[in-house]
N, C-alpha and C. Protein backbone atom coordinates (compact mmCIF):
# COMPACT_ATOMS: atom_id res chain seq x y z
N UNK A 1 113.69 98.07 101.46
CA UNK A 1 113.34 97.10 100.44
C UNK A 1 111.91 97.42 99.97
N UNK A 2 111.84 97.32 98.22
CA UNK A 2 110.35 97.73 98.51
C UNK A 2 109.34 96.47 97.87
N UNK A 3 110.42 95.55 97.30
CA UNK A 3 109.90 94.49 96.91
C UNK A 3 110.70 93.38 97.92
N UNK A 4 109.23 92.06 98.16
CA UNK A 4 109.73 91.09 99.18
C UNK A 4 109.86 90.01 98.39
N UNK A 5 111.19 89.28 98.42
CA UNK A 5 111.35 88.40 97.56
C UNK A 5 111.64 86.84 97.72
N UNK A 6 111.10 85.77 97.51
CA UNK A 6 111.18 84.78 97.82
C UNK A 6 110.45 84.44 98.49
N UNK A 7 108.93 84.66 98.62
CA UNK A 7 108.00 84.51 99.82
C UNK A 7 107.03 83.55 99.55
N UNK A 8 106.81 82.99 100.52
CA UNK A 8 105.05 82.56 100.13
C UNK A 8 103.49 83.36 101.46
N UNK A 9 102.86 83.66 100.65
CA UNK A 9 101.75 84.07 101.19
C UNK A 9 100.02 82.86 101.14
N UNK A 10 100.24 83.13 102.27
CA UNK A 10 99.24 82.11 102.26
C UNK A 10 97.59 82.19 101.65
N UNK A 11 96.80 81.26 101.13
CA UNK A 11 95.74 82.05 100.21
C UNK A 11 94.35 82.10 101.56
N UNK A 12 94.45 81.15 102.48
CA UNK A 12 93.74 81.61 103.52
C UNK A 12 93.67 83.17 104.47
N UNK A 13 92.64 83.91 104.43
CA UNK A 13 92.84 85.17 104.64
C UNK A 13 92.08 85.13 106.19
N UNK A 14 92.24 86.06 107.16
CA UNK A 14 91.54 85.92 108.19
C UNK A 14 91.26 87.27 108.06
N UNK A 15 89.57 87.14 108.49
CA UNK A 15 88.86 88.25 107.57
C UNK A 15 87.88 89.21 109.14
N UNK A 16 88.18 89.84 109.35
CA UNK A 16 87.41 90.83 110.11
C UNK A 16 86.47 92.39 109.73
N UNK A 17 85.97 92.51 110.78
CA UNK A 17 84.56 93.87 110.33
C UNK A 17 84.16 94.12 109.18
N UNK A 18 83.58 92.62 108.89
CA UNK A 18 82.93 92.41 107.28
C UNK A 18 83.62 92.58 106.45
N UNK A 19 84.90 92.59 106.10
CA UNK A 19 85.99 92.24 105.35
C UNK A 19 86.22 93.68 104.89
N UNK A 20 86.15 94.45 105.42
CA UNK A 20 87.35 95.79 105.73
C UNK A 20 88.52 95.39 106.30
N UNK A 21 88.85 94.56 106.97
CA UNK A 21 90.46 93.97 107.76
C UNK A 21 90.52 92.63 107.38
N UNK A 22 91.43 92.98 106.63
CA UNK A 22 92.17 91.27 106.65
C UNK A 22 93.54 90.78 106.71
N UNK A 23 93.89 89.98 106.99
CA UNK A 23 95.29 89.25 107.48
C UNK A 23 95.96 88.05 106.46
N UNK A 24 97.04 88.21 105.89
CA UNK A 24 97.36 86.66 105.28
C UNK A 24 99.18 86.60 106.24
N UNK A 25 99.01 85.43 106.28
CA UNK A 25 100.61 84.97 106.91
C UNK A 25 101.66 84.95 105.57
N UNK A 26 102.52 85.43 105.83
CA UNK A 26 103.59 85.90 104.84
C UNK A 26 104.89 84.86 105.42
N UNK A 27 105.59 83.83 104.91
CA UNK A 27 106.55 82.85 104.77
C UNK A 27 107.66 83.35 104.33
N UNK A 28 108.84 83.43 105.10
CA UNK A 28 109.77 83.83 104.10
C UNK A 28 110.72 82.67 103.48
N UNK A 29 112.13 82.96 102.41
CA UNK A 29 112.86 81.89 102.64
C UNK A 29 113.09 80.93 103.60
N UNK A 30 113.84 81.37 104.45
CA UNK A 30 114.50 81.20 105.75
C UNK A 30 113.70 80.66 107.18
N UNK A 31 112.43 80.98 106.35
CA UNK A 31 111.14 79.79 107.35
C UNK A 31 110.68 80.88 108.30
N UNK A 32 111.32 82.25 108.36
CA UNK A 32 110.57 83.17 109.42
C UNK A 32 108.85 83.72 108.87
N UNK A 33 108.02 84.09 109.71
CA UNK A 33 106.53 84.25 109.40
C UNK A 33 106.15 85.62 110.27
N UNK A 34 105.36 86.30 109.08
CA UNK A 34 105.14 87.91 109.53
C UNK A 34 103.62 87.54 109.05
N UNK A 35 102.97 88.58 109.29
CA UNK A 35 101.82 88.74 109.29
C UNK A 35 101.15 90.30 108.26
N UNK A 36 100.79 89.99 107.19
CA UNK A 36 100.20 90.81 106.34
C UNK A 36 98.97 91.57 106.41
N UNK A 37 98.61 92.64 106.90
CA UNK A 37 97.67 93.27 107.19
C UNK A 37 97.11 94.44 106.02
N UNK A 38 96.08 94.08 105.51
CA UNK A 38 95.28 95.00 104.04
C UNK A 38 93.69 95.65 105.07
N UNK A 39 93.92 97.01 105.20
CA UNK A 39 92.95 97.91 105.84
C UNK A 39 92.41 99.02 104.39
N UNK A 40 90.77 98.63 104.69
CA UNK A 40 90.52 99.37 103.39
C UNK A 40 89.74 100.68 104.02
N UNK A 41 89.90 101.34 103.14
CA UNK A 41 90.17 103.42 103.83
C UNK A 41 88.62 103.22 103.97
N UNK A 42 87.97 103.68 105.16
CA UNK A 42 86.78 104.07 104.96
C UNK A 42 86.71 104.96 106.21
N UNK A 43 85.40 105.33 106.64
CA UNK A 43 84.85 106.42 107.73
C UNK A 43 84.51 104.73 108.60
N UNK A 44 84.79 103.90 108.58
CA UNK A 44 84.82 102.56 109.14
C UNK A 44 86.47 102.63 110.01
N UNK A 45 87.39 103.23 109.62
CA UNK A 45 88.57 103.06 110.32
C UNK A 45 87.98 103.79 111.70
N UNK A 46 87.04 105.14 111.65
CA UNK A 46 86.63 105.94 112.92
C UNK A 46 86.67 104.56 114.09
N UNK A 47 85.62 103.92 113.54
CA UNK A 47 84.83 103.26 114.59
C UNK A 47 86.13 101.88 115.42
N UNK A 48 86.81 101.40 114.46
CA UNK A 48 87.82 100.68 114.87
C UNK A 48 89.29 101.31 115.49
N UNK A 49 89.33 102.45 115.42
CA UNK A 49 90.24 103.61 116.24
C UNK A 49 89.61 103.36 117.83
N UNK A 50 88.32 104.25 117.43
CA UNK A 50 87.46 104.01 118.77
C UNK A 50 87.53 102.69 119.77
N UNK A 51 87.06 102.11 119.10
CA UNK A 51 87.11 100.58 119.50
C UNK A 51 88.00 99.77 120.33
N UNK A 52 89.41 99.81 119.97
CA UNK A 52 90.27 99.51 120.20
C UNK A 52 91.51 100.50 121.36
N UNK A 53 91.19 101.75 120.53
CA UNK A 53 92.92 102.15 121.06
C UNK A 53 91.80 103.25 122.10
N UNK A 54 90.73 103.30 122.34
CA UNK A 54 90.18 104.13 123.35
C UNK A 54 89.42 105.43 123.34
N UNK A 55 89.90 105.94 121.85
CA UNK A 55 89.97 107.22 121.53
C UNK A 55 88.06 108.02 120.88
């Protein structure tokens, strides 16, 4: 599917590493809830690779 249809997205964003990462909760019809993740490309992903997964 490449379009999601019938959704609501929420306008509250949860905003991390100075707003390079952010999150909105995604609603579907059917009342199930996913989580929307927008990562913006930088030499900033290095440090959150690092950070996290060890590397």
């Amino acid at each position: 599917m490449s379009m999601l249809q019938h959704v609501s997205v929420a306008k509250q964003a949860n905003v991390y590493f100075n707003g390079k990462v952010t999150s909105r909760s995604v609603v579907f019809a059917d009342g199930t809830r996913q989580t929307l993740g927008v990562v913006v490309i930088s030499p900033f992903l290095t440090e959150i690779k690092s950070r996290y997964l060890g590397h």
